[in-house]
N, C-alpha and C. Protein backbone atom coordinates (compact mmCIF):
# COMPACT_ATOMS: atom_id res chain seq x y z
N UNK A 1 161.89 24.86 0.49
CA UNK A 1 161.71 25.70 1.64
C UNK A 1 161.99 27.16 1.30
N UNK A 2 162.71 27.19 0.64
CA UNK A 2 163.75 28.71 0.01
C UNK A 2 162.32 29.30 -0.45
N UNK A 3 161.96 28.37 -1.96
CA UNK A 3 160.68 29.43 -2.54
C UNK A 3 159.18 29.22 -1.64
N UNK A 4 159.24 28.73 -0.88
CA UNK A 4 158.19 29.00 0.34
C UNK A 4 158.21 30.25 0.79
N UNK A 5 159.91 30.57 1.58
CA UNK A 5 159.97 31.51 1.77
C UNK A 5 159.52 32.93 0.95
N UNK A 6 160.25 33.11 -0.45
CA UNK A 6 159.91 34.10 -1.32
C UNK A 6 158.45 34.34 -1.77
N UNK A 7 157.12 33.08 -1.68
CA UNK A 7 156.34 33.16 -2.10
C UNK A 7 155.30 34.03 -1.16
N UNK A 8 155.78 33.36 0.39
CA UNK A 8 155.45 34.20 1.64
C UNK A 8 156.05 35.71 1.28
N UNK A 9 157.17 36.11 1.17
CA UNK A 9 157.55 37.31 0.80
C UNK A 9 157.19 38.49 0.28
N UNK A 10 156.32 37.64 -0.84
CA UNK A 10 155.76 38.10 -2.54
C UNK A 10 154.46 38.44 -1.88
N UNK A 11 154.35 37.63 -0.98
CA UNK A 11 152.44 37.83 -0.55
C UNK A 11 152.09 39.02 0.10
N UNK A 12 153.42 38.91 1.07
CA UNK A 12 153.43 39.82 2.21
C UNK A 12 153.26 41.60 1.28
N UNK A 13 154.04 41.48 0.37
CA UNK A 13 154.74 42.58 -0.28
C UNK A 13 153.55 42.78 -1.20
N UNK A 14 152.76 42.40 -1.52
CA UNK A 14 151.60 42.41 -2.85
C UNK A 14 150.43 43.31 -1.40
N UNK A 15 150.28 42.32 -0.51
CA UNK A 15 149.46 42.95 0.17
C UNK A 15 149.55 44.29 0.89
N UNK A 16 151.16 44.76 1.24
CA UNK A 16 151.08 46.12 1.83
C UNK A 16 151.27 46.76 0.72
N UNK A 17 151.36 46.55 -0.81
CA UNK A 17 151.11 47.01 -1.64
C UNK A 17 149.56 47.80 -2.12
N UNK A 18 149.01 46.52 -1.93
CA UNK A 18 147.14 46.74 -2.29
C UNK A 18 146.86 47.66 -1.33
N UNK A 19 147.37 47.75 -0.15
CA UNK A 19 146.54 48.54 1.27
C UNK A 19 147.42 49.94 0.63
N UNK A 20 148.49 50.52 0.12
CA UNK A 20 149.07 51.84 0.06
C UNK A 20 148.21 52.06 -0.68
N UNK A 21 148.18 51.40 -2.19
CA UNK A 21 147.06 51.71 -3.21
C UNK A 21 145.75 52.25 -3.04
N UNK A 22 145.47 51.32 -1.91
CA UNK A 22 144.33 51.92 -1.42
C UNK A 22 144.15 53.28 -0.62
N UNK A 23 144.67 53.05 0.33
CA UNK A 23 145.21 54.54 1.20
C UNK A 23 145.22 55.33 -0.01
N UNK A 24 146.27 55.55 -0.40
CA UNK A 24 146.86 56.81 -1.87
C UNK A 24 145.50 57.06 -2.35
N UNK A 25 144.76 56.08 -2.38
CA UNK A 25 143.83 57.18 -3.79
C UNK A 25 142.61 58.28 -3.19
N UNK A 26 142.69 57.86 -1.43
CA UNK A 26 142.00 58.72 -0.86
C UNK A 26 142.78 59.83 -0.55
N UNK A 27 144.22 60.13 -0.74
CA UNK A 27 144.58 61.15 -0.30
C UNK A 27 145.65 61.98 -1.49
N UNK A 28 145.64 63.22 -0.84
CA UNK A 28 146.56 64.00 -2.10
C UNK A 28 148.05 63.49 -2.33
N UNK A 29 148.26 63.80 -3.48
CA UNK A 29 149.59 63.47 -3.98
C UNK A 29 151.00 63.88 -2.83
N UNK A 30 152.15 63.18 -2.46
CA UNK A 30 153.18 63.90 -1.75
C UNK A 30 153.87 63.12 -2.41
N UNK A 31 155.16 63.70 -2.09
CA UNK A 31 156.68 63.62 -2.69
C UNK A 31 157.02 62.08 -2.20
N UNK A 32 157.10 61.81 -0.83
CA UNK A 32 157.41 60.88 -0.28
C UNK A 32 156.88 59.56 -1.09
N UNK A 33 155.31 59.78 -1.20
CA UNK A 33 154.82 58.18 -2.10
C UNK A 33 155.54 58.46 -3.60
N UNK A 34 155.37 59.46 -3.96
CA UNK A 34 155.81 59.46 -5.28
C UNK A 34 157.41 59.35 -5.31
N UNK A 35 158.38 59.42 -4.55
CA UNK A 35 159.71 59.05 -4.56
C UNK A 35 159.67 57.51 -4.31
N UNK A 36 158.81 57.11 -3.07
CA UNK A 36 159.02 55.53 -2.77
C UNK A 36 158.67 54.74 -4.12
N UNK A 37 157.90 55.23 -4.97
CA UNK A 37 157.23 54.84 -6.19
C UNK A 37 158.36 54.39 -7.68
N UNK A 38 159.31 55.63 -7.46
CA UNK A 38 160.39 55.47 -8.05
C UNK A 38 161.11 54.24 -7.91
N UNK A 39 161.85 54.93 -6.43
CA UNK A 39 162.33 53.87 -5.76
C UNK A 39 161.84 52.30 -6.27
N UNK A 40 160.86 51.95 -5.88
CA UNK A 40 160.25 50.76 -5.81
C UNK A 40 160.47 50.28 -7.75
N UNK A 41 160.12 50.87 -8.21
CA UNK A 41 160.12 50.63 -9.64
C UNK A 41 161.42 50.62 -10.36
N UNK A 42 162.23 51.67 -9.64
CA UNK A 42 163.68 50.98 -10.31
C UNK A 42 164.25 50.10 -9.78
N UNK A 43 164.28 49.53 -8.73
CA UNK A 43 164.69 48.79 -7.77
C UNK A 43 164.77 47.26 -7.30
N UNK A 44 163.14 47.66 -7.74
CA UNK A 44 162.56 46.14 -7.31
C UNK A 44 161.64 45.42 -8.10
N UNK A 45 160.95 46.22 -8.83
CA UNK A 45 159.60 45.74 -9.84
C UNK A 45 160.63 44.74 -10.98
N UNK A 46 161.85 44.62 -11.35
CA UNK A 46 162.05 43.99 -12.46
C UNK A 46 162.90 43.12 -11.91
N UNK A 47 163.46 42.76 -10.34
CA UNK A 47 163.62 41.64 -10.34
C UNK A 47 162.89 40.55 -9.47
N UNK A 48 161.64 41.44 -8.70
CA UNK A 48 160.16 40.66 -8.64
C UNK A 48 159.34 40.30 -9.53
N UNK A 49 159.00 40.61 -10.76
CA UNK A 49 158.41 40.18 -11.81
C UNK A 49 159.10 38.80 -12.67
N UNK A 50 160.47 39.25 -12.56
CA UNK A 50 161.53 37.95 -13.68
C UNK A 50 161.52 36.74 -12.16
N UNK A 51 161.23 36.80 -11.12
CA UNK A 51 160.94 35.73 -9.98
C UNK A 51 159.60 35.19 -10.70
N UNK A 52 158.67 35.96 -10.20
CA UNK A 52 157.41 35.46 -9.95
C UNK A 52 157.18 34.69 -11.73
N UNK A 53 157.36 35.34 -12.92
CA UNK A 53 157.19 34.63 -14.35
C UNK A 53 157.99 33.13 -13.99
N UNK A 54 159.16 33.28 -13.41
CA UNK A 54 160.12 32.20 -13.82
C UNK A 54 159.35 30.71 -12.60
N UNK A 55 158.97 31.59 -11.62
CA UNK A 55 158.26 30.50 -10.87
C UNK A 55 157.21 29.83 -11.04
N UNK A 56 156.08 30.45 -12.53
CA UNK A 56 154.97 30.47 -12.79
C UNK A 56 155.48 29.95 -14.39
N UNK A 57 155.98 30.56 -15.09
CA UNK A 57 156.25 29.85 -16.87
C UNK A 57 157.07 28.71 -16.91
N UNK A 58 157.02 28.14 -17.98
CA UNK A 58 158.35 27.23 -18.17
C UNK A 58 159.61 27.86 -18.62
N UNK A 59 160.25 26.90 -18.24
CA UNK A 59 161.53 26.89 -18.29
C UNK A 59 162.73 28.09 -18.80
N UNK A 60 162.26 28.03 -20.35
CA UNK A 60 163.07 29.32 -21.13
C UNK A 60 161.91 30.30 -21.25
N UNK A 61 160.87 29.96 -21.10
CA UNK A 61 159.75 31.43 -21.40
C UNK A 61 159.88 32.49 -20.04
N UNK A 62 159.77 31.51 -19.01
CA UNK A 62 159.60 31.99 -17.85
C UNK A 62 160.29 33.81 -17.68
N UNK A 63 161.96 33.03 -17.93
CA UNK A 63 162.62 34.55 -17.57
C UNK A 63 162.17 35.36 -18.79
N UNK A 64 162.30 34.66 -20.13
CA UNK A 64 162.03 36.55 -20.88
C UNK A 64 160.57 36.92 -21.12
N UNK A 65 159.46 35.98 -20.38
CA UNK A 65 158.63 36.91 -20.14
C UNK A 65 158.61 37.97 -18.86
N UNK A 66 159.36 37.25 -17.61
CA UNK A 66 159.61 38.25 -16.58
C UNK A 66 160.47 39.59 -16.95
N UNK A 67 161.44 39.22 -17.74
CA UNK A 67 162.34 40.87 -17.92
C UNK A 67 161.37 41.57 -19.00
N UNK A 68 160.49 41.16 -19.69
CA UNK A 68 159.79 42.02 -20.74
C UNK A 68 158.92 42.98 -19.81
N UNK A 69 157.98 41.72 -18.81
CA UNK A 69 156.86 42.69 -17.91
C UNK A 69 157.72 42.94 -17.04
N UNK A 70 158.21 42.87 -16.05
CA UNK A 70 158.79 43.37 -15.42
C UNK A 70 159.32 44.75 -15.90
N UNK A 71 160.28 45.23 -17.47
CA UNK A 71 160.69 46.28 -17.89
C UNK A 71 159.36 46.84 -17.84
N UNK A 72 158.71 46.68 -18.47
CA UNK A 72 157.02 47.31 -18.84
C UNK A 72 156.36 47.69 -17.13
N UNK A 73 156.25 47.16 -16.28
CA UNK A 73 155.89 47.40 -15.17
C UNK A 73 156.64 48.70 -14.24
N UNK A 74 158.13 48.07 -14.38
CA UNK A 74 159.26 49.80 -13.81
C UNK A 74 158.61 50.68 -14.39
N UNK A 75 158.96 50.32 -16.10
CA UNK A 75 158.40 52.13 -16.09
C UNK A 75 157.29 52.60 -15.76
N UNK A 76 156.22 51.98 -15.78
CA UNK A 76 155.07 52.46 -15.10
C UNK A 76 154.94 52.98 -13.73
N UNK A 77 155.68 52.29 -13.19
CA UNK A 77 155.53 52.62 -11.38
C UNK A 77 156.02 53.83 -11.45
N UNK A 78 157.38 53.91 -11.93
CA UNK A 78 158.51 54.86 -11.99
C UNK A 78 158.15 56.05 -12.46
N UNK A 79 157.18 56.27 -13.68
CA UNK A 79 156.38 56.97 -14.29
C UNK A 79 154.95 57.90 -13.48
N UNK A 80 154.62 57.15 -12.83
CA UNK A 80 153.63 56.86 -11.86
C UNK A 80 154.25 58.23 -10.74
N UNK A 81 155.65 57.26 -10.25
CA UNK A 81 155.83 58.24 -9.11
C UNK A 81 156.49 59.57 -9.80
N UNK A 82 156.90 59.75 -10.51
CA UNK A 82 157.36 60.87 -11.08
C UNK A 82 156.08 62.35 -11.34
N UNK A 83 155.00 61.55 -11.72
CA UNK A 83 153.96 62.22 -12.30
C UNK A 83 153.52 62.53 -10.81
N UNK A 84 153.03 61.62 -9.38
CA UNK A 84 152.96 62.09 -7.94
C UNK A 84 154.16 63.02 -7.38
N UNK A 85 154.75 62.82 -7.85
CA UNK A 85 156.03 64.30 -7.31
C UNK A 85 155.86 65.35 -8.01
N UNK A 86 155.46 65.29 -8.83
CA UNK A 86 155.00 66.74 -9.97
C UNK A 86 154.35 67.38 -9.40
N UNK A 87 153.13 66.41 -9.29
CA UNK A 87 151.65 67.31 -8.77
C UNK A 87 151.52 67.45 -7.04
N UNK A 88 152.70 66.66 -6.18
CA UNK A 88 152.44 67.36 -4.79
C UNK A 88 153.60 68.30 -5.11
N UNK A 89 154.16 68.97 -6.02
CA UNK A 89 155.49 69.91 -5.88
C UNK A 89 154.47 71.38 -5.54
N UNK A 90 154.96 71.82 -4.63
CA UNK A 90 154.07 73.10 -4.16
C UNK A 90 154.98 73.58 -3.72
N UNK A 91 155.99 74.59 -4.44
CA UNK A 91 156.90 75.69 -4.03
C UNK A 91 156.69 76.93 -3.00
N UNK A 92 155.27 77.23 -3.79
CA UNK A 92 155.21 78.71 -3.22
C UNK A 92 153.89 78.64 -1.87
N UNK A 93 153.48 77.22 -1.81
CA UNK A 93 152.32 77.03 -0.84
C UNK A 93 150.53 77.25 -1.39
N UNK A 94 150.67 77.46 -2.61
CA UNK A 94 149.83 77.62 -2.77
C UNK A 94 148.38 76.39 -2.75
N UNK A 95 148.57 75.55 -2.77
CA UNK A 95 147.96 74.21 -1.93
C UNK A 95 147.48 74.16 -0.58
N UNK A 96 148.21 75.01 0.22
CA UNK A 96 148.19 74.47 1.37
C UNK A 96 146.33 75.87 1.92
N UNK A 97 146.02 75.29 2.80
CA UNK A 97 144.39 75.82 3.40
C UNK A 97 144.69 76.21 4.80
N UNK A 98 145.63 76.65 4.97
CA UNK A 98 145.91 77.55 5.65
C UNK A 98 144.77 79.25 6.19
């Protein structure tokens, strides 16, 4: 019942995932996605990945393929949002169409 629950969880979370992804690429970079991006990648990407391997591999593979992708996945997100906070950083306004 437990990993029913988490798998519902995982689904839920993959899908308002795919829909930001989607949203984001129609619109300009801001701080906010690119912080949640962080967020999300240090946070959560490496102990959702070492779940989902361990629920999906056997036994001893399961977890150290989850902490390998999982490590490999943070930094990307994390990377990801860092590089979206860069490029919405607009100090002096010059972005804005005013």
């Amino acid at each position: 019942m437990a990993l029913r629950r988490v798998n519902l969880a995982l689904i839920v979370a993959s899908l308002v995932t795919i829909a930001t992804a989607a949203q984001a690429a129609h619109e300009e970079p801001s701080m906010i996605h690119g912080l949640s991006k962080v967020v999300g990648g240090v946070l959560f990407e490496l102990p959702k990945t070492v779940i989902e391997a361990t629920a999906n591999e056997p036994v001893i593979i399961g977890p150290i393929v989850g902490v390998l992708a999982g490590t490999s996945r943070a930094i990307q997100t994390t990377v990801a949002g860092v590089v979206e906070m860069a490029a919405a950083f607009d100090p002096w306004g010059i972005k804005s169409t005013d």
